[in-house]
N, C-alpha and C. Protein backbone atom coordinates (compact mmCIF):
# COMPACT_ATOMS: atom_id res chain seq x y z
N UNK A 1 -56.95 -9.28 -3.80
CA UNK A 1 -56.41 -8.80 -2.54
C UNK A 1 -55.33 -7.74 -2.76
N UNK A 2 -54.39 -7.79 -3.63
CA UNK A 2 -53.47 -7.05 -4.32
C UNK A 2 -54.23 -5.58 -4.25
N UNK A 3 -55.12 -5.70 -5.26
CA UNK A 3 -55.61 -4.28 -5.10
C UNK A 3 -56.24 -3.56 -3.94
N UNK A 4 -56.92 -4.30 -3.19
CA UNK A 4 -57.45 -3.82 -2.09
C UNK A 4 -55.99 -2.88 -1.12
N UNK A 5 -55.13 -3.59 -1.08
CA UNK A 5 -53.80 -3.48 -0.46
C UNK A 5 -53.47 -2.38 -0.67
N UNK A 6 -53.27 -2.01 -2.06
CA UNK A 6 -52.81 -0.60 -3.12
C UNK A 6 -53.63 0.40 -3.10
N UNK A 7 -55.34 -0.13 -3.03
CA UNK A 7 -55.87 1.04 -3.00
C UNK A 7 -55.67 1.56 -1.27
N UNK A 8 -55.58 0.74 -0.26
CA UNK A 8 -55.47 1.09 1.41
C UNK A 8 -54.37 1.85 1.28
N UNK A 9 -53.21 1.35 0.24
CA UNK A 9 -52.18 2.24 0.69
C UNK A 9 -52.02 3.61 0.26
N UNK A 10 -52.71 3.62 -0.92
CA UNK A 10 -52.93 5.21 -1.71
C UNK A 10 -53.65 6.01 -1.20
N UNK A 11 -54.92 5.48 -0.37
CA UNK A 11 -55.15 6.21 0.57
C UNK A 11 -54.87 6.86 1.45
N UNK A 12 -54.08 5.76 2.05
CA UNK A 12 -53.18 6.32 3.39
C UNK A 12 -52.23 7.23 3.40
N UNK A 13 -51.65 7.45 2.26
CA UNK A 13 -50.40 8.26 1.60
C UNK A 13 -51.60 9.52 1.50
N UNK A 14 -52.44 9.63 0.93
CA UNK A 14 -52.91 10.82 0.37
C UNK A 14 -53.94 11.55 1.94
N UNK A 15 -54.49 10.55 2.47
CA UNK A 15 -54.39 10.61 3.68
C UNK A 15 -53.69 11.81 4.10
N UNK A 16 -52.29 11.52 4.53
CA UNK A 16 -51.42 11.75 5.48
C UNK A 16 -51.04 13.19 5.14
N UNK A 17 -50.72 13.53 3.50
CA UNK A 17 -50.08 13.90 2.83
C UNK A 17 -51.58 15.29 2.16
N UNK A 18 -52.55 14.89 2.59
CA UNK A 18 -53.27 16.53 2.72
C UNK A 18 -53.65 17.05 3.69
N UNK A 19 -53.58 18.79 3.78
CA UNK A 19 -53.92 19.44 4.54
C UNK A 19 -55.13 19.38 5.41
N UNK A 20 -55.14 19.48 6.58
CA UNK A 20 -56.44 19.42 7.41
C UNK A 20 -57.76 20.08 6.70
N UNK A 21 -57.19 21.69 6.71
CA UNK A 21 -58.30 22.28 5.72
C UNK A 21 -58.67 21.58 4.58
N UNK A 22 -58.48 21.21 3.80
CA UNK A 22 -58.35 20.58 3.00
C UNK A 22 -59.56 19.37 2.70
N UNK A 23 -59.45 18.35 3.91
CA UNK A 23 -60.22 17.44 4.30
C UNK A 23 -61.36 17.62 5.14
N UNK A 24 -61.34 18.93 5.55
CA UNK A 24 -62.33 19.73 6.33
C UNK A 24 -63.43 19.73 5.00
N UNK A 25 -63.06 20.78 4.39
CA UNK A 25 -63.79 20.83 3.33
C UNK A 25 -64.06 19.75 2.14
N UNK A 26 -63.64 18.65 2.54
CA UNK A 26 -64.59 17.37 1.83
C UNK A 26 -65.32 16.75 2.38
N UNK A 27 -65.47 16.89 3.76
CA UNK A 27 -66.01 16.65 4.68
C UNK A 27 -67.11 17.19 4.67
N UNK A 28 -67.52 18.78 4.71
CA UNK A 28 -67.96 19.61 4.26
C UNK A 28 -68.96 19.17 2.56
N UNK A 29 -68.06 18.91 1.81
CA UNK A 29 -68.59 18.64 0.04
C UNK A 29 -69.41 17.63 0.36
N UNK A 30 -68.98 16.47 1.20
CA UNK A 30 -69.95 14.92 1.36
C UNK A 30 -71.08 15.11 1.97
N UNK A 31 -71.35 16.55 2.97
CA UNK A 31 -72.26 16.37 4.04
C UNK A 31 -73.37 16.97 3.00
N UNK A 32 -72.85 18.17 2.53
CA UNK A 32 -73.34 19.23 1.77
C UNK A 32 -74.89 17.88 0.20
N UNK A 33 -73.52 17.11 -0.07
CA UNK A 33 -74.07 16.52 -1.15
C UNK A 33 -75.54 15.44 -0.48
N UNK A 34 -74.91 14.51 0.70
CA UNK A 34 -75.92 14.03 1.41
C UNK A 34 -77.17 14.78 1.77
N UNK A 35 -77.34 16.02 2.24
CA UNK A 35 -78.52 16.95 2.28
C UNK A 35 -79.16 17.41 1.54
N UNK A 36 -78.11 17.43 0.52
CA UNK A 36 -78.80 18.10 -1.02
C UNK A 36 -79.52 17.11 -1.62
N UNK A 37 -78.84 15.60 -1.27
CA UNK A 37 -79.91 14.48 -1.97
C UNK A 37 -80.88 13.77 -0.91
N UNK A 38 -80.78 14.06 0.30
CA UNK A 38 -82.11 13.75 1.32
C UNK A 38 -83.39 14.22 0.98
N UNK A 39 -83.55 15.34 0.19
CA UNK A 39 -84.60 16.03 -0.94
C UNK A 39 -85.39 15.01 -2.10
N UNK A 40 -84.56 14.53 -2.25
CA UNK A 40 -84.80 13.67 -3.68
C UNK A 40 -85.81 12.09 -2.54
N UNK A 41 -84.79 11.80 -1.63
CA UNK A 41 -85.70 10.48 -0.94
C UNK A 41 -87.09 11.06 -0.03
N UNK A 42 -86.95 12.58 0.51
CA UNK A 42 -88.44 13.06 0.69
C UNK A 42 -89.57 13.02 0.00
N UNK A 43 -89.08 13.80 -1.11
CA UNK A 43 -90.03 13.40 -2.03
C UNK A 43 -90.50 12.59 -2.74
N UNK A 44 -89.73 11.87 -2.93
CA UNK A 44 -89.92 10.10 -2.97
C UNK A 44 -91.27 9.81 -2.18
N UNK A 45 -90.88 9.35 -0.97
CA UNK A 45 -91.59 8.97 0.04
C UNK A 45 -92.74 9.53 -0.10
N UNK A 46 -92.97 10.74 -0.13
CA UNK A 46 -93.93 11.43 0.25
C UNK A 46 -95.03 11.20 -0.93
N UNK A 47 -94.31 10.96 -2.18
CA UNK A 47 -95.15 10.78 -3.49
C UNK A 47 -95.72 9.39 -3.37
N UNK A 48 -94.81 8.27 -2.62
CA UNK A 48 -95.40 6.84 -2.47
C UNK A 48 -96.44 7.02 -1.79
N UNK A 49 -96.34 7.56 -0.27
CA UNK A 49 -97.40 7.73 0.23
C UNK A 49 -98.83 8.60 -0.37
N UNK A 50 -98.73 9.35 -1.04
CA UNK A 50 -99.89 10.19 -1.51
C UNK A 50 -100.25 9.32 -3.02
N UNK A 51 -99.45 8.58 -3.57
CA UNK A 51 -99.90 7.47 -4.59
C UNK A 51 -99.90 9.00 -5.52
N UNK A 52 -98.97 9.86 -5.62
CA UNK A 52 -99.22 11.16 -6.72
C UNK A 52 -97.99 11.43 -6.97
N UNK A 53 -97.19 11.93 -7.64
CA UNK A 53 -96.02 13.05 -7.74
C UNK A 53 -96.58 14.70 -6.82
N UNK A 54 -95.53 14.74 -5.47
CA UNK A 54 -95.82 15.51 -4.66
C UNK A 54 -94.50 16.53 -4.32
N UNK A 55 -94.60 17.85 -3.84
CA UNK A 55 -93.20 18.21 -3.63
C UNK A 55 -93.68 18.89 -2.15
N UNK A 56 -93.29 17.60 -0.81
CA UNK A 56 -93.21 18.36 0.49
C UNK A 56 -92.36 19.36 0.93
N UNK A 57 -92.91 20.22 1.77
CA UNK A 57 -92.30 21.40 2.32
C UNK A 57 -91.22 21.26 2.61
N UNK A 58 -90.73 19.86 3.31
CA UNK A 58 -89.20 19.37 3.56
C UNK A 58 -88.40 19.40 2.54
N UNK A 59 -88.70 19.23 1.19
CA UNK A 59 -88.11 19.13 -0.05
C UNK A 59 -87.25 21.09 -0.07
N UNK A 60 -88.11 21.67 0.02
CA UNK A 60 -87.00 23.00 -0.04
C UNK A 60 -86.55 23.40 1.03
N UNK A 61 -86.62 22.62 2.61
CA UNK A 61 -85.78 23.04 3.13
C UNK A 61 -84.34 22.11 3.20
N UNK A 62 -84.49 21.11 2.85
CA UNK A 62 -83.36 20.45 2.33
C UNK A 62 -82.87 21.31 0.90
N UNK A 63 -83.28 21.48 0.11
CA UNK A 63 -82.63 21.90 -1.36
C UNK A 63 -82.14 23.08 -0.46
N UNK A 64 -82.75 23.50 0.15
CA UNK A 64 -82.16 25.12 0.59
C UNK A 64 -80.76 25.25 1.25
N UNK A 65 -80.95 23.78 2.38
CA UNK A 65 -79.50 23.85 3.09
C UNK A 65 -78.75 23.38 2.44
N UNK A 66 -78.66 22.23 1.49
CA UNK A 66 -77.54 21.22 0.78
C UNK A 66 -77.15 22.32 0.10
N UNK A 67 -78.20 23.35 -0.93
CA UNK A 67 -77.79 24.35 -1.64
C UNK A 67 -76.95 25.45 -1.43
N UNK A 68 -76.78 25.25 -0.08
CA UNK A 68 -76.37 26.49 0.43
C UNK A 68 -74.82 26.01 0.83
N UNK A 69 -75.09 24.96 1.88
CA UNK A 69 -73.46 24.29 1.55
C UNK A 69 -72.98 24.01 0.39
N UNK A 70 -72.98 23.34 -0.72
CA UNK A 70 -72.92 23.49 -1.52
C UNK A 70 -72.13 24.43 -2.05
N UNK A 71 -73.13 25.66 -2.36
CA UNK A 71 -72.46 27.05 -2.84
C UNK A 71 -71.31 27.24 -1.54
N UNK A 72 -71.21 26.87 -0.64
CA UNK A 72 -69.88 27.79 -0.01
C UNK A 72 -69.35 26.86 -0.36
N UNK A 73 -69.09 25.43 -0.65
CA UNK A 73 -68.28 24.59 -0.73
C UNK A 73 -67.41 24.78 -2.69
N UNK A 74 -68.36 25.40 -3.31
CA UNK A 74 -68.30 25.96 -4.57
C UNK A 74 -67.15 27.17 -4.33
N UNK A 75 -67.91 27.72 -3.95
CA UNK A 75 -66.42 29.11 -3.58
C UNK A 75 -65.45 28.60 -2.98
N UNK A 76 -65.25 28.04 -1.79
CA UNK A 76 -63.93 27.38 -1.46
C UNK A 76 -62.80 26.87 -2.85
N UNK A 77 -63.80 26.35 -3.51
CA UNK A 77 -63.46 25.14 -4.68
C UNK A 77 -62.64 25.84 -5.57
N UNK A 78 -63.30 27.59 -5.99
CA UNK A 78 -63.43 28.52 -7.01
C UNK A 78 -63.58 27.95 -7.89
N UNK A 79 -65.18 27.38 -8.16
CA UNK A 79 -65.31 26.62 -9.49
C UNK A 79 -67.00 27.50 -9.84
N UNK A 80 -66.53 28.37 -11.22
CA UNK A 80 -67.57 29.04 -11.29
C UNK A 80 -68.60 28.76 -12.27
N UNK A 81 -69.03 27.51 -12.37
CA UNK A 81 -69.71 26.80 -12.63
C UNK A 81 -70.98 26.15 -12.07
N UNK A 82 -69.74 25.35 -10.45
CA UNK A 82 -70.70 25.31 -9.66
C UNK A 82 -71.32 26.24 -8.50
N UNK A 83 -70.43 27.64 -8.87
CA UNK A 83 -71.52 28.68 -8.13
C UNK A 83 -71.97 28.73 -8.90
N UNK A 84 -72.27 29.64 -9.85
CA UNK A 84 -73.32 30.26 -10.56
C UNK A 84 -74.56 28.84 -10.67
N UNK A 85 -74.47 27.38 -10.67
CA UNK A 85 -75.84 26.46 -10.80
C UNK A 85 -76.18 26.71 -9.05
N UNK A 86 -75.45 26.79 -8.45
CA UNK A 86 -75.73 26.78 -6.88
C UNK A 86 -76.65 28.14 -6.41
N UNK A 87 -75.89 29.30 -6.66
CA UNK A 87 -76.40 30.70 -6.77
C UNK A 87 -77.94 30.57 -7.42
N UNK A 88 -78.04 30.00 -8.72
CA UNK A 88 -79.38 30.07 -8.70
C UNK A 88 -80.40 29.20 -8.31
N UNK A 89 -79.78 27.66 -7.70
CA UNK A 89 -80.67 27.10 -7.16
C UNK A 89 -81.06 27.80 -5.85
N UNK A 90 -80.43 28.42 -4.60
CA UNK A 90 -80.93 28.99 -3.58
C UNK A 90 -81.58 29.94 -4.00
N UNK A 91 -81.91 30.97 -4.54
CA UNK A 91 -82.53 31.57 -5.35
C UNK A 91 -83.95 31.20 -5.35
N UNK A 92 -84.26 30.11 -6.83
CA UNK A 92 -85.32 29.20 -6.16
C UNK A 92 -86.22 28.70 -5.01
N UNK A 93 -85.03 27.82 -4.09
CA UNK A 93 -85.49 27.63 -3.21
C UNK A 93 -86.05 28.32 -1.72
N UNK A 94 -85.29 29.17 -2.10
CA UNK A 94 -85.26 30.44 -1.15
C UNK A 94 -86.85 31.06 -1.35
N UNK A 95 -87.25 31.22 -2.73
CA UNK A 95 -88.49 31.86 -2.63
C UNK A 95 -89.45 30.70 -2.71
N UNK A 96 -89.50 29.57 -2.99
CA UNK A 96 -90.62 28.55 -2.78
C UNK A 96 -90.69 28.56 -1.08
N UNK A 97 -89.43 28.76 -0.32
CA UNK A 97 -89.74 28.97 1.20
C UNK A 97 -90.39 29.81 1.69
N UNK A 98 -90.29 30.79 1.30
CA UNK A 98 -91.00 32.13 1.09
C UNK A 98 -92.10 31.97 0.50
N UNK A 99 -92.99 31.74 -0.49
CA UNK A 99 -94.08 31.66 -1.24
C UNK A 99 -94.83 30.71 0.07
N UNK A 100 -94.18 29.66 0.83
CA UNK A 100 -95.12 28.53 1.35
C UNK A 100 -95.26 29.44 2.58
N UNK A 101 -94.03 30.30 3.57
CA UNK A 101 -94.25 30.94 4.75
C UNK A 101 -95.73 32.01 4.71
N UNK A 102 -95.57 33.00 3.34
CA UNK A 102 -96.28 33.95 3.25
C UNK A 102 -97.60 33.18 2.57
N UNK A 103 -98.20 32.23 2.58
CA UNK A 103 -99.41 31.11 2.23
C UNK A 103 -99.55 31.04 3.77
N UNK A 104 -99.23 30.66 4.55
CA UNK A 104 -99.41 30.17 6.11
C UNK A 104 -99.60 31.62 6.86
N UNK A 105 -98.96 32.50 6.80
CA UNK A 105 -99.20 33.53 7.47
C UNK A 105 -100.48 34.31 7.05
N UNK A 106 -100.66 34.04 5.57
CA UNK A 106 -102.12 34.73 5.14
C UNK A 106 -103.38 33.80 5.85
N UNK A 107 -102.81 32.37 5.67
CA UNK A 107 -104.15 31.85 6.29
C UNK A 107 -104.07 31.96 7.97
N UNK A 108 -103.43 32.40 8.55
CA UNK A 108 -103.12 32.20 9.97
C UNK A 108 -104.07 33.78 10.39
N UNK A 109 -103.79 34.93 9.30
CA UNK A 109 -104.47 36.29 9.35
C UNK A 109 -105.91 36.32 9.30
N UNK A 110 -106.45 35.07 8.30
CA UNK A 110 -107.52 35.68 8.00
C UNK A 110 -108.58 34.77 8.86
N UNK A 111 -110.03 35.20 9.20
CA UNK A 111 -110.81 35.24 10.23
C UNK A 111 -111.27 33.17 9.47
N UNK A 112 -111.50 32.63 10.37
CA UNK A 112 -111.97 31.37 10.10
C UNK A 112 -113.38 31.71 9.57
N UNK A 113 -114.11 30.31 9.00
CA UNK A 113 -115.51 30.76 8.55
C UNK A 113 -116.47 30.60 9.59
N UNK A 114 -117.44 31.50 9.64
CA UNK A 114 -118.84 31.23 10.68
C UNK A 114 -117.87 32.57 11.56
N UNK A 115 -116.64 33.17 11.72
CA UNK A 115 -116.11 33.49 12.82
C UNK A 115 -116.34 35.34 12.48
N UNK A 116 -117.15 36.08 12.99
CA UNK A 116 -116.89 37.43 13.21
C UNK A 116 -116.10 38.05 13.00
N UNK A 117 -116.00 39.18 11.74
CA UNK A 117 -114.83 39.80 11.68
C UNK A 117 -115.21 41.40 12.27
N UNK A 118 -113.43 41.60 12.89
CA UNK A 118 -113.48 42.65 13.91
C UNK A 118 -113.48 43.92 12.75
């Protein structure tokens, strides 16, 4: 119980005792990290269900946003470490979004089969 007590109170002190901004932006780091790993339980799921190792479309638009908070939460931080791994994960993900949009728009272009082309 002792400790429980000490850790409530170290909290509360550190709490009190940082800047709003401050806590904004961990706020920010926790949401960022939660989105970035909602990716990992998609694809999960999605692999149970297909009984395969699968990577759904949801998978990079999560990597894309967590990635992206992330990297601003990186610059806030000035930790250039975790920009530069952040920087090139959107990168990545950015064009697997792209590679799957421009797949859908080609098949959306081209004439179905049996169907007359103009």
């Amino acid at each position: 119980m002792e400790f429980l007590a000490t850790f409530w109170a170290k909290l509360a002190t550190w709490w009190v005792s940082t800047p709003d901004i401050e806590k904004t932006w961990l706020a920010i780091g926790f949401a960022a990290q939660l989105m970035f790993s909602m990716r990992f339980i998609v694809q999960w799921i999605a692999s149970e269900r297909a009984r395969q190792s699968i990577v759904p479309e949801t998978f990079w638009y999560f990597s894309c946003a967590g990635g992206a908070m992330l990297f601003a939460y990186a610059i806030y931080r000035m930790d250039p470490v975790f920009i530069l791994g952040q920087g090139a994960g959107l990168f990545i993900y950015a064009r697997n979004i792209h590679l799957i949009w421009r797949t859908r728009l080609n098949a959306q272009s081209r004439p179905a089969a049996g169907e007359p082309v103009a």
